[in-house]
C-alpha atoms as a PDB file:
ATOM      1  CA  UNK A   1     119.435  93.010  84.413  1.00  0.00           C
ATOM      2  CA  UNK A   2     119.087  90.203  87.347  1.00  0.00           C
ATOM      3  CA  UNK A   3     120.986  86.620  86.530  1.00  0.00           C
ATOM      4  CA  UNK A   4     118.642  83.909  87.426  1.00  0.00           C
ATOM      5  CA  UNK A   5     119.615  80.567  87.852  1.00  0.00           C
ATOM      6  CA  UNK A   6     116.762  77.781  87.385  1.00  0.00           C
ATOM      7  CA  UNK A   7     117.493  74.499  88.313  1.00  0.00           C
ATOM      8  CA  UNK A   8     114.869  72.490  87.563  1.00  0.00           C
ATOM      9  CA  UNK A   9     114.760  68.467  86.131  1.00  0.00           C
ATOM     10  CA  UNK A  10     111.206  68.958  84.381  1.00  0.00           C
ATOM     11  CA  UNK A  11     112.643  70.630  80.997  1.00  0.00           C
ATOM     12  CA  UNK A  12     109.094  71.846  80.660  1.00  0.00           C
ATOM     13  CA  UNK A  13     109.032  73.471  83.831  1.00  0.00           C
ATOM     14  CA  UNK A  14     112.415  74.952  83.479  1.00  0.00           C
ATOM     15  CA  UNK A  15     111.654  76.255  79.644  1.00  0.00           C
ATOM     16  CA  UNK A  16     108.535  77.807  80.774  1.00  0.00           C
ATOM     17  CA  UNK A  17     109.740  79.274  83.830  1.00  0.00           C
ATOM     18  CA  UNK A  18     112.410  80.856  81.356  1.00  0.00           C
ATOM     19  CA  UNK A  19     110.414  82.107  79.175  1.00  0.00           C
ATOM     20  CA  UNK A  20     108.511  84.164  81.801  1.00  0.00           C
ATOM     21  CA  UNK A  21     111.307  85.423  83.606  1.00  0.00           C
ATOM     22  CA  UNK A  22     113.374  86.717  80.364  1.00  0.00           C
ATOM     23  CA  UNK A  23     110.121  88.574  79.293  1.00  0.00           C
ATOM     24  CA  UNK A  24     110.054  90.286  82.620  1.00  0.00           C
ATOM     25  CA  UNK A  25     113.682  91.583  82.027  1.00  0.00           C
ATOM     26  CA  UNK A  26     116.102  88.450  83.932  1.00  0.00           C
ATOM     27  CA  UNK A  27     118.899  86.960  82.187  1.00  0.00           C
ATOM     28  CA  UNK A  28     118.143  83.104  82.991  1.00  0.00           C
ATOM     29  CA  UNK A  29     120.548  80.381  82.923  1.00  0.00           C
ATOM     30  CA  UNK A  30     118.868  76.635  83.289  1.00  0.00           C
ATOM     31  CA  UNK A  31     120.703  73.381  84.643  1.00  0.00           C
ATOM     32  CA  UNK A  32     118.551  69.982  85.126  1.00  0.00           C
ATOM     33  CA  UNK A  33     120.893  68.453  87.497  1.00  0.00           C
ATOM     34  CA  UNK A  34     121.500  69.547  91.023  1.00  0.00           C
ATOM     35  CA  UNK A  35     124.916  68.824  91.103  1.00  0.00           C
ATOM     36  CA  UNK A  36     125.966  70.923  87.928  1.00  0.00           C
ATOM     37  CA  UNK A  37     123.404  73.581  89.613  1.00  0.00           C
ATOM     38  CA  UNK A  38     125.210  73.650  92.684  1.00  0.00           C
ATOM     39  CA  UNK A  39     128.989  74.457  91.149  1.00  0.00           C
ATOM     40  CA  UNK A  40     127.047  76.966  88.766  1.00  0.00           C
ATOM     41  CA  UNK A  41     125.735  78.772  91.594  1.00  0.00           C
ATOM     42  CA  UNK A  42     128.552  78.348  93.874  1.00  0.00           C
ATOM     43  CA  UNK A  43     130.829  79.953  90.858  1.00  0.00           C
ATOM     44  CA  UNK A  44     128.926  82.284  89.093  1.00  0.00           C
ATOM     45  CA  UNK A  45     127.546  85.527  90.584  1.00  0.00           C
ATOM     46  CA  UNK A  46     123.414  85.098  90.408  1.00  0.00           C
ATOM     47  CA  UNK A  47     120.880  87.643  91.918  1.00  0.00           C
ATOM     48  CA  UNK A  48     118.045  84.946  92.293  1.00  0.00           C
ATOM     49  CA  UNK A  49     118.198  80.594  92.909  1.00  0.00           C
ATOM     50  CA  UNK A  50     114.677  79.233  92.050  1.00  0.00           C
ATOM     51  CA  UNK A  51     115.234  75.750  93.788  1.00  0.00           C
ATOM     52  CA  UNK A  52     113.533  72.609  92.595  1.00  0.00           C
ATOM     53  CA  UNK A  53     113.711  70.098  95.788  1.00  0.00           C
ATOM     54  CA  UNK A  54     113.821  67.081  94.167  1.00  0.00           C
ATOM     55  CA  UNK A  55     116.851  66.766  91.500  1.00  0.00           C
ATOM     56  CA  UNK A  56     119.186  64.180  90.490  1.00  0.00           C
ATOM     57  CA  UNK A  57     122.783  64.822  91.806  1.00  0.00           C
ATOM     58  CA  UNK A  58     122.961  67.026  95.017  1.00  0.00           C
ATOM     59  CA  UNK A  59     119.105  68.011  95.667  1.00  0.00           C
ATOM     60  CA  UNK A  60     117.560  70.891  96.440  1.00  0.00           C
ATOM     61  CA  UNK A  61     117.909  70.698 100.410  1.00  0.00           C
ATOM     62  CA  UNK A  62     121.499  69.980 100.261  1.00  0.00           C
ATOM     63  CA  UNK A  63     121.760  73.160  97.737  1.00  0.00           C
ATOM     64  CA  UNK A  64     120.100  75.512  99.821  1.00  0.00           C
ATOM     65  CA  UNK A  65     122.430  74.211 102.783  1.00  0.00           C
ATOM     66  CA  UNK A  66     125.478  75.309 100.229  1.00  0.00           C
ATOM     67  CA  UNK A  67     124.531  78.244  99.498  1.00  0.00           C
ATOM     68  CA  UNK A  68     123.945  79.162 103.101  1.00  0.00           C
ATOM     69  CA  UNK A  69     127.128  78.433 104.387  1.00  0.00           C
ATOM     70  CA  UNK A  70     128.990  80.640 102.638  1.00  0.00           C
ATOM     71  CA  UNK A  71     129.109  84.367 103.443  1.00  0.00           C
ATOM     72  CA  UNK A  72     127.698  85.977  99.658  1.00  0.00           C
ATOM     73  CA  UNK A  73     124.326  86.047 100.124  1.00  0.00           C
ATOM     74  CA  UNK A  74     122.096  84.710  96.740  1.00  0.00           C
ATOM     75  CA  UNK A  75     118.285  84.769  97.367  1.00  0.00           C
ATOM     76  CA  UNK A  76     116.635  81.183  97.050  1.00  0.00           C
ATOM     77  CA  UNK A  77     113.477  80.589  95.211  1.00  0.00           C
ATOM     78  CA  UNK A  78     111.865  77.117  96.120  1.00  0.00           C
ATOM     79  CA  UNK A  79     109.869  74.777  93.966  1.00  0.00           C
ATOM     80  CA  UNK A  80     108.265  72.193  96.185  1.00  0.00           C
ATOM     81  CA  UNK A  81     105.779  68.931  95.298  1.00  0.00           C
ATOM     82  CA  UNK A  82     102.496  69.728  97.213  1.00  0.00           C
ATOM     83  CA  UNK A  83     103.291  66.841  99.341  1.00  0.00           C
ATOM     84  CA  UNK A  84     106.737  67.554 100.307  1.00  0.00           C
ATOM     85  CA  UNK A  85     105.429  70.200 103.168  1.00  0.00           C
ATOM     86  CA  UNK A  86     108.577  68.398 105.248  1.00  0.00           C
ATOM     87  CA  UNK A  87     111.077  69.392 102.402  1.00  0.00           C
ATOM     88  CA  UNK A  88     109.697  72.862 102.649  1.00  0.00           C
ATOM     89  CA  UNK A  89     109.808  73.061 106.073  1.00  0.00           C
ATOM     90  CA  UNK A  90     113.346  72.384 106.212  1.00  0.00           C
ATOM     91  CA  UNK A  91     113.800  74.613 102.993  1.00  0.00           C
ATOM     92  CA  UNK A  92     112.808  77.314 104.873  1.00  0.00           C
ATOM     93  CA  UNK A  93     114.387  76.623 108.067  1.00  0.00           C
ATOM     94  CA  UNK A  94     117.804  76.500 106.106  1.00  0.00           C
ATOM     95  CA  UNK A  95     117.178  79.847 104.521  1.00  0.00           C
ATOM     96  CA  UNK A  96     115.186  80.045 101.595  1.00  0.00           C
ATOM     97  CA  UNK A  97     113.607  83.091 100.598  1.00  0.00           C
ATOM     98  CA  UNK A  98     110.032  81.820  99.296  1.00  0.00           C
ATOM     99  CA  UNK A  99     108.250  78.555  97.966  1.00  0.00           C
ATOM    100  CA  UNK A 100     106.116  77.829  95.351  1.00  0.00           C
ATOM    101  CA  UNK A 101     103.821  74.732  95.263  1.00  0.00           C
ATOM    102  CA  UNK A 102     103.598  72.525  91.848  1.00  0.00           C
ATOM    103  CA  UNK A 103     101.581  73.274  90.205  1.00  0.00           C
ATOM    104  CA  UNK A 104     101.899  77.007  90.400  1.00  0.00           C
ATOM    105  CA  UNK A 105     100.901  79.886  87.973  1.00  0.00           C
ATOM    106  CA  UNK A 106     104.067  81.768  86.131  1.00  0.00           C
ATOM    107  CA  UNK A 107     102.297  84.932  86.556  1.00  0.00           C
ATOM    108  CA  UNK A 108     102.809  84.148  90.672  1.00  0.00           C
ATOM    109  CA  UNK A 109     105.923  82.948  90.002  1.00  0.00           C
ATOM    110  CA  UNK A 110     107.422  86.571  88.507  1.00  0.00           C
ATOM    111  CA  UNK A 111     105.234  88.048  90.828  1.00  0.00           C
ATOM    112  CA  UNK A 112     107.378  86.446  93.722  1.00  0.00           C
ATOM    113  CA  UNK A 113     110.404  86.542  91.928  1.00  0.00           C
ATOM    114  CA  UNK A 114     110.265  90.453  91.332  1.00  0.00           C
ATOM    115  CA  UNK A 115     109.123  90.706  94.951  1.00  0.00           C
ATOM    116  CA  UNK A 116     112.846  89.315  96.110  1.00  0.00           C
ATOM    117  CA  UNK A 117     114.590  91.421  93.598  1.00  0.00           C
ATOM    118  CA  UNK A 118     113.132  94.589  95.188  1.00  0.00           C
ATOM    119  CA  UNK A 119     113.681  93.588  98.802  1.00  0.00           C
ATOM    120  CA  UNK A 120     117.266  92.313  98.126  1.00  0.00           C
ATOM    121  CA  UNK A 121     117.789  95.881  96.407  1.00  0.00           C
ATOM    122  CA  UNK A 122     115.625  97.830  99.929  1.00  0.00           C
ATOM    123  CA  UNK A 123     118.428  95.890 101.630  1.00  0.00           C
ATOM    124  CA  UNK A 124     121.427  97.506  99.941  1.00  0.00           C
ATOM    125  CA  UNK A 125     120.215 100.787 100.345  1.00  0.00           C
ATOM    126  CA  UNK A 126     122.273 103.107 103.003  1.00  0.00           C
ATOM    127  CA  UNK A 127     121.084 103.252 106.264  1.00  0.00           C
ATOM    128  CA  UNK A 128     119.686 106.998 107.632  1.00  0.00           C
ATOM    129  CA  UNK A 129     122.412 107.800 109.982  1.00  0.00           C
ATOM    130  CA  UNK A 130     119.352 108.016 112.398  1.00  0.00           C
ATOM    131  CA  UNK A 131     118.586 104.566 111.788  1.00  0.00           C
ATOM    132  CA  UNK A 132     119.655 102.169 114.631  1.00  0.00           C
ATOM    133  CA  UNK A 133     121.878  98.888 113.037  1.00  0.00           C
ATOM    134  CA  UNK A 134     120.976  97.260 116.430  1.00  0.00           C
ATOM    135  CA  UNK A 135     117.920  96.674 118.602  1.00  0.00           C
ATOM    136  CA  UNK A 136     117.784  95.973 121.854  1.00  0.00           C
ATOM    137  CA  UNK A 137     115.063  95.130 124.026  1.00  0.00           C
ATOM    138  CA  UNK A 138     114.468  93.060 127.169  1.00  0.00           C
ATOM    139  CA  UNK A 139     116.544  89.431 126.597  1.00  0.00           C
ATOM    140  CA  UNK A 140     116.195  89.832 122.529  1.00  0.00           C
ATOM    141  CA  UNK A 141     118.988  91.776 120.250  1.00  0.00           C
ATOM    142  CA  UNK A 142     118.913  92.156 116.877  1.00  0.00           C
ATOM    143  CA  UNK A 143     122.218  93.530 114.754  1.00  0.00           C
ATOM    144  CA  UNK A 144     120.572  94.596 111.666  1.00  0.00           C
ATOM    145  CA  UNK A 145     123.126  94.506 109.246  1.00  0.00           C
ATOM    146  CA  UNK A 146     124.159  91.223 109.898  1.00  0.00           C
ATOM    147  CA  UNK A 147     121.328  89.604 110.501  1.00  0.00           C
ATOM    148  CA  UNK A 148     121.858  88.291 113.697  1.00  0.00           C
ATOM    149  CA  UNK A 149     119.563  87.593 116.841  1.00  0.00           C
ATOM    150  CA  UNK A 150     120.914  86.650 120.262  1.00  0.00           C
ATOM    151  CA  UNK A 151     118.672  85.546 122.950  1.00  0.00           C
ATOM    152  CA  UNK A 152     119.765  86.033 126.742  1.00  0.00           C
ATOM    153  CA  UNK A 153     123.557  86.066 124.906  1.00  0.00           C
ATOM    154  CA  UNK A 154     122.916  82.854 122.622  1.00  0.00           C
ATOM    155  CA  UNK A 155     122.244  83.135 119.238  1.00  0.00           C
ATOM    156  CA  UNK A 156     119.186  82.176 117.682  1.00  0.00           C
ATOM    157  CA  UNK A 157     118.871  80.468 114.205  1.00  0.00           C
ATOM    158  CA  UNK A 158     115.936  82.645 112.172  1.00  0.00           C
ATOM    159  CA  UNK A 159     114.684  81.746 108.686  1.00  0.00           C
ATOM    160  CA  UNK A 160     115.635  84.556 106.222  1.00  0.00           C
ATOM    161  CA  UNK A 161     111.449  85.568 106.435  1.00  0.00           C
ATOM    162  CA  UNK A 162     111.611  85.192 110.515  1.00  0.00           C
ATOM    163  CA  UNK A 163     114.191  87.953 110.488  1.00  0.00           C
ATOM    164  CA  UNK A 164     112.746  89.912 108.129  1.00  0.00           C
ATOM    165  CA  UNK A 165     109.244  90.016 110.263  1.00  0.00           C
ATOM    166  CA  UNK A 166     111.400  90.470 113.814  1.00  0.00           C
ATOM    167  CA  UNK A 167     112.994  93.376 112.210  1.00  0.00           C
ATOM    168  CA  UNK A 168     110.012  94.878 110.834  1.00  0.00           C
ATOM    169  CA  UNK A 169     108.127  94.473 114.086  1.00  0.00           C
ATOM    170  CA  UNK A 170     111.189  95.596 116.088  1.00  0.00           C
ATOM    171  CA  UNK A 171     112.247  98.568 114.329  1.00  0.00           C
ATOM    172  CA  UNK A 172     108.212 100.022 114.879  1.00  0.00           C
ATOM    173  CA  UNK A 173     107.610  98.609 118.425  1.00  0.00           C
ATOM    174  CA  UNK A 174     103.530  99.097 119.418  1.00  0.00           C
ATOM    175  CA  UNK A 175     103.072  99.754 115.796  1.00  0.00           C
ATOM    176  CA  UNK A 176      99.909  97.035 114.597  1.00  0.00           C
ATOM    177  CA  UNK A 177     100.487  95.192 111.380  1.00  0.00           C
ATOM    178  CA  UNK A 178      97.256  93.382 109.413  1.00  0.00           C
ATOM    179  CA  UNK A 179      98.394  90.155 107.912  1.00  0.00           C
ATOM    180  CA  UNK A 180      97.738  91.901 104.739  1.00  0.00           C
ATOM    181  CA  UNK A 181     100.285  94.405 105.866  1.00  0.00           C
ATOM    182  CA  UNK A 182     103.106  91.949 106.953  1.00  0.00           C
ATOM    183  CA  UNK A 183     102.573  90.674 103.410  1.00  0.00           C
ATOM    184  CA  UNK A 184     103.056  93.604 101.481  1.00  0.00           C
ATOM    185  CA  UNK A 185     105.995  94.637 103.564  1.00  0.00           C
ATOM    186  CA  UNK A 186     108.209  91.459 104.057  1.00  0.00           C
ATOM    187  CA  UNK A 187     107.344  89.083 101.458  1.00  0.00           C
ATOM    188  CA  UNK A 188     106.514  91.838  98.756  1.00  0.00           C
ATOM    189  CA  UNK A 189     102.820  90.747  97.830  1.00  0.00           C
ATOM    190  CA  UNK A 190      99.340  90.931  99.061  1.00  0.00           C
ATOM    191  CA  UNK A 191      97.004  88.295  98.287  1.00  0.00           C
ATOM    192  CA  UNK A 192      94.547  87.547 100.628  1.00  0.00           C
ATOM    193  CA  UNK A 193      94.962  83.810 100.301  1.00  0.00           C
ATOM    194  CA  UNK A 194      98.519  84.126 101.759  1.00  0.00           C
ATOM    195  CA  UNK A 195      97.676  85.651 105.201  1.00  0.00           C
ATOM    196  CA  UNK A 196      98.050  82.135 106.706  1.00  0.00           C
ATOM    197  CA  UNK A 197     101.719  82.465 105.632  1.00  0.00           C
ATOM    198  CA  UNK A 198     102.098  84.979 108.053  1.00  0.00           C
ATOM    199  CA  UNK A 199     100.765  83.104 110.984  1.00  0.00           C
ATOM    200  CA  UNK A 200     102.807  80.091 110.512  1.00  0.00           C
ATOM    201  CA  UNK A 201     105.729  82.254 110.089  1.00  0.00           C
ATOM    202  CA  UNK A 202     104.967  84.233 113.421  1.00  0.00           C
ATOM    203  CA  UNK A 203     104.330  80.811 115.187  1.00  0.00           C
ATOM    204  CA  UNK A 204     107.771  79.920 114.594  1.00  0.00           C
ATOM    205  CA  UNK A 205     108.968  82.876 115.313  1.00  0.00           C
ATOM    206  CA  UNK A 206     107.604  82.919 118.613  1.00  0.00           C
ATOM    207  CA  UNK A 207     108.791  79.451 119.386  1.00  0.00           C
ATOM    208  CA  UNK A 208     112.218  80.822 118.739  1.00  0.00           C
ATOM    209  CA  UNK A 209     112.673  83.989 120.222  1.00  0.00           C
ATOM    210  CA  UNK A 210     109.385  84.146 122.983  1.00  0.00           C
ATOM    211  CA  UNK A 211     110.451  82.484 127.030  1.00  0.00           C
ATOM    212  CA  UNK A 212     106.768  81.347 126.659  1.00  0.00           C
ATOM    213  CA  UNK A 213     105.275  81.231 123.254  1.00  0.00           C
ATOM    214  CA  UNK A 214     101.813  80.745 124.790  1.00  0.00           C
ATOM    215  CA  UNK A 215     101.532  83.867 126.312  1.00  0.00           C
ATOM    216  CA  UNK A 216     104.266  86.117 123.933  1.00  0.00           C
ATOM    217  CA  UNK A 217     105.814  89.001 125.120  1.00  0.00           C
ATOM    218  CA  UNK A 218     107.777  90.624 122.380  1.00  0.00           C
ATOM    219  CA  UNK A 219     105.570  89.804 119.343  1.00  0.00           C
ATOM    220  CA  UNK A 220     101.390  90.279 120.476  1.00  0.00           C
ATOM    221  CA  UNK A 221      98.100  89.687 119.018  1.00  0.00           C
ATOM    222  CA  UNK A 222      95.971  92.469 118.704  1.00  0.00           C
ATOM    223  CA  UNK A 223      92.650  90.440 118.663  1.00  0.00           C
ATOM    224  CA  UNK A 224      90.865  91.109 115.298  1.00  0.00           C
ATOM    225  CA  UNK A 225      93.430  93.479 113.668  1.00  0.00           C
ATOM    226  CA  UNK A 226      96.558  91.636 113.572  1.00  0.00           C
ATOM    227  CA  UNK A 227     100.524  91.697 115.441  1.00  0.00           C
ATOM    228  CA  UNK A 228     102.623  94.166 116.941  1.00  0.00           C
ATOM    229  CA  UNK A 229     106.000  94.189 118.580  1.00  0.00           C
ATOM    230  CA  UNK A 230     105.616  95.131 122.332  1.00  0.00           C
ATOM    231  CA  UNK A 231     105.689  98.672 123.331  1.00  0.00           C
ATOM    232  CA  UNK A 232     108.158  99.584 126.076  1.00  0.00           C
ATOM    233  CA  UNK A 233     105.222 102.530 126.958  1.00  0.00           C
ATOM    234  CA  UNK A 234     102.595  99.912 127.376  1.00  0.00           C
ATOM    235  CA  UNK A 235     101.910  99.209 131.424  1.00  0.00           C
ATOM    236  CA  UNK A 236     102.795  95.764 132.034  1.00  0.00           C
END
């Protein structure tokens, strides 16, 4: 059974969210207050965070910092205003797993919720001994395990969903991806409403990892079918 951890000020937010998530199978614990949310999830073992931004006490950007500085990883569920696309933003860019925009449905919610569980748990499984734990191609190397990217030698600071599509693309160079694809496989769901996700998310990628993100060498657009990760057969 997956410990969730729901720290959310609107009680009837929080109790509904509950509600859903114990009927799906979770063992939920709720806090109103970021501050008491941060020790709980700095103390107790949890398998999921869902993340209101706004809180009293420590909010939910200085949370998701927390919880990202220390080595245990805990997946991070975001509940974010639909004006707070700033908050998100840096959400993501801190390491959150996922957002949700107020108002959302619950079914959506367990939807993304159970999404995380099962690629947390496609995560821990071993490795085929023929699987490479490290890429390398061209200036760009990627150490699967630990999640680490190094540019020309220097690190470079992905979101937890940035990885997760570098690796993807990277472990099936010149293999094409639909958005509806890249959905499936990295975030866990399909809806066709969602395929902008994956552009913005490849944007920033690309602004992160590509010399020119204009004219992208490692991650491509195949013009009316979707992204692949360059193909060291391809001429050019």
């Amino acid at each position: 059974m997956q410990r969730v951890l729901v720290v959310e000020d609107d009680r009837d937010i929080a109790s509904l969210v509950e509600l859903h998530l114990v009927e799906s199978g979770c063992e939920v614990t709720i806090t109103h207050d970021g501050t008491d949310g941060l020790v709980k999830a700095l103390n107790d073992p949890f398998d999921l965070v869902v993340l209101d931004l706004m809180l009293p006490g420590t909010d939910g950007i200085e949370i998701c910092r927390r919880l990202r500085a220390r080595p245990e990883y805990t997946p991070i569920l975001m509940l974010t205003a639909k004006t707070a696309e700033t908050d998100r933003v840096v959400g993501l860019e801190l390491g959150a797993d996922d957002y949700l925009t107020k108002p959302f449905s619950v079914r959506e919610l367990v939807a993304r919720t159970k999404a995380i569980f099962r690629r947390v748990e496609a995560m821990a499984q071993p490795k085929s001994p023929d699987t490479p734990n490290r890429i390398e191609f061209g200036d760009l190397a990627i150490t699967l395990d630990k999640r680490r990217v190094e540019l020309s030698g220097k690190a470079v600071e992905l979101t937890a969903k940035e990885f997760d599509l570098l690796a993807q693309f990277a472990s099936h160079p010149g293999r094409v991806y639909t958005r509806a694809e890249l959905l499936d496989r990295v975030w866990g769901y399909g809806q066709d409403n969602y395929q902008h996700t994956v552009n913005s998310h490849i944007n920033r990628l690309r602004s992160k990892i590509e010399h020119d993100p204009a004219e992208p060498f490692y991650v491509q657009t195949v013009w009316g079918v979707g992204y692949k990760f360059h193909d060291p057969g391809d001429a050019g």
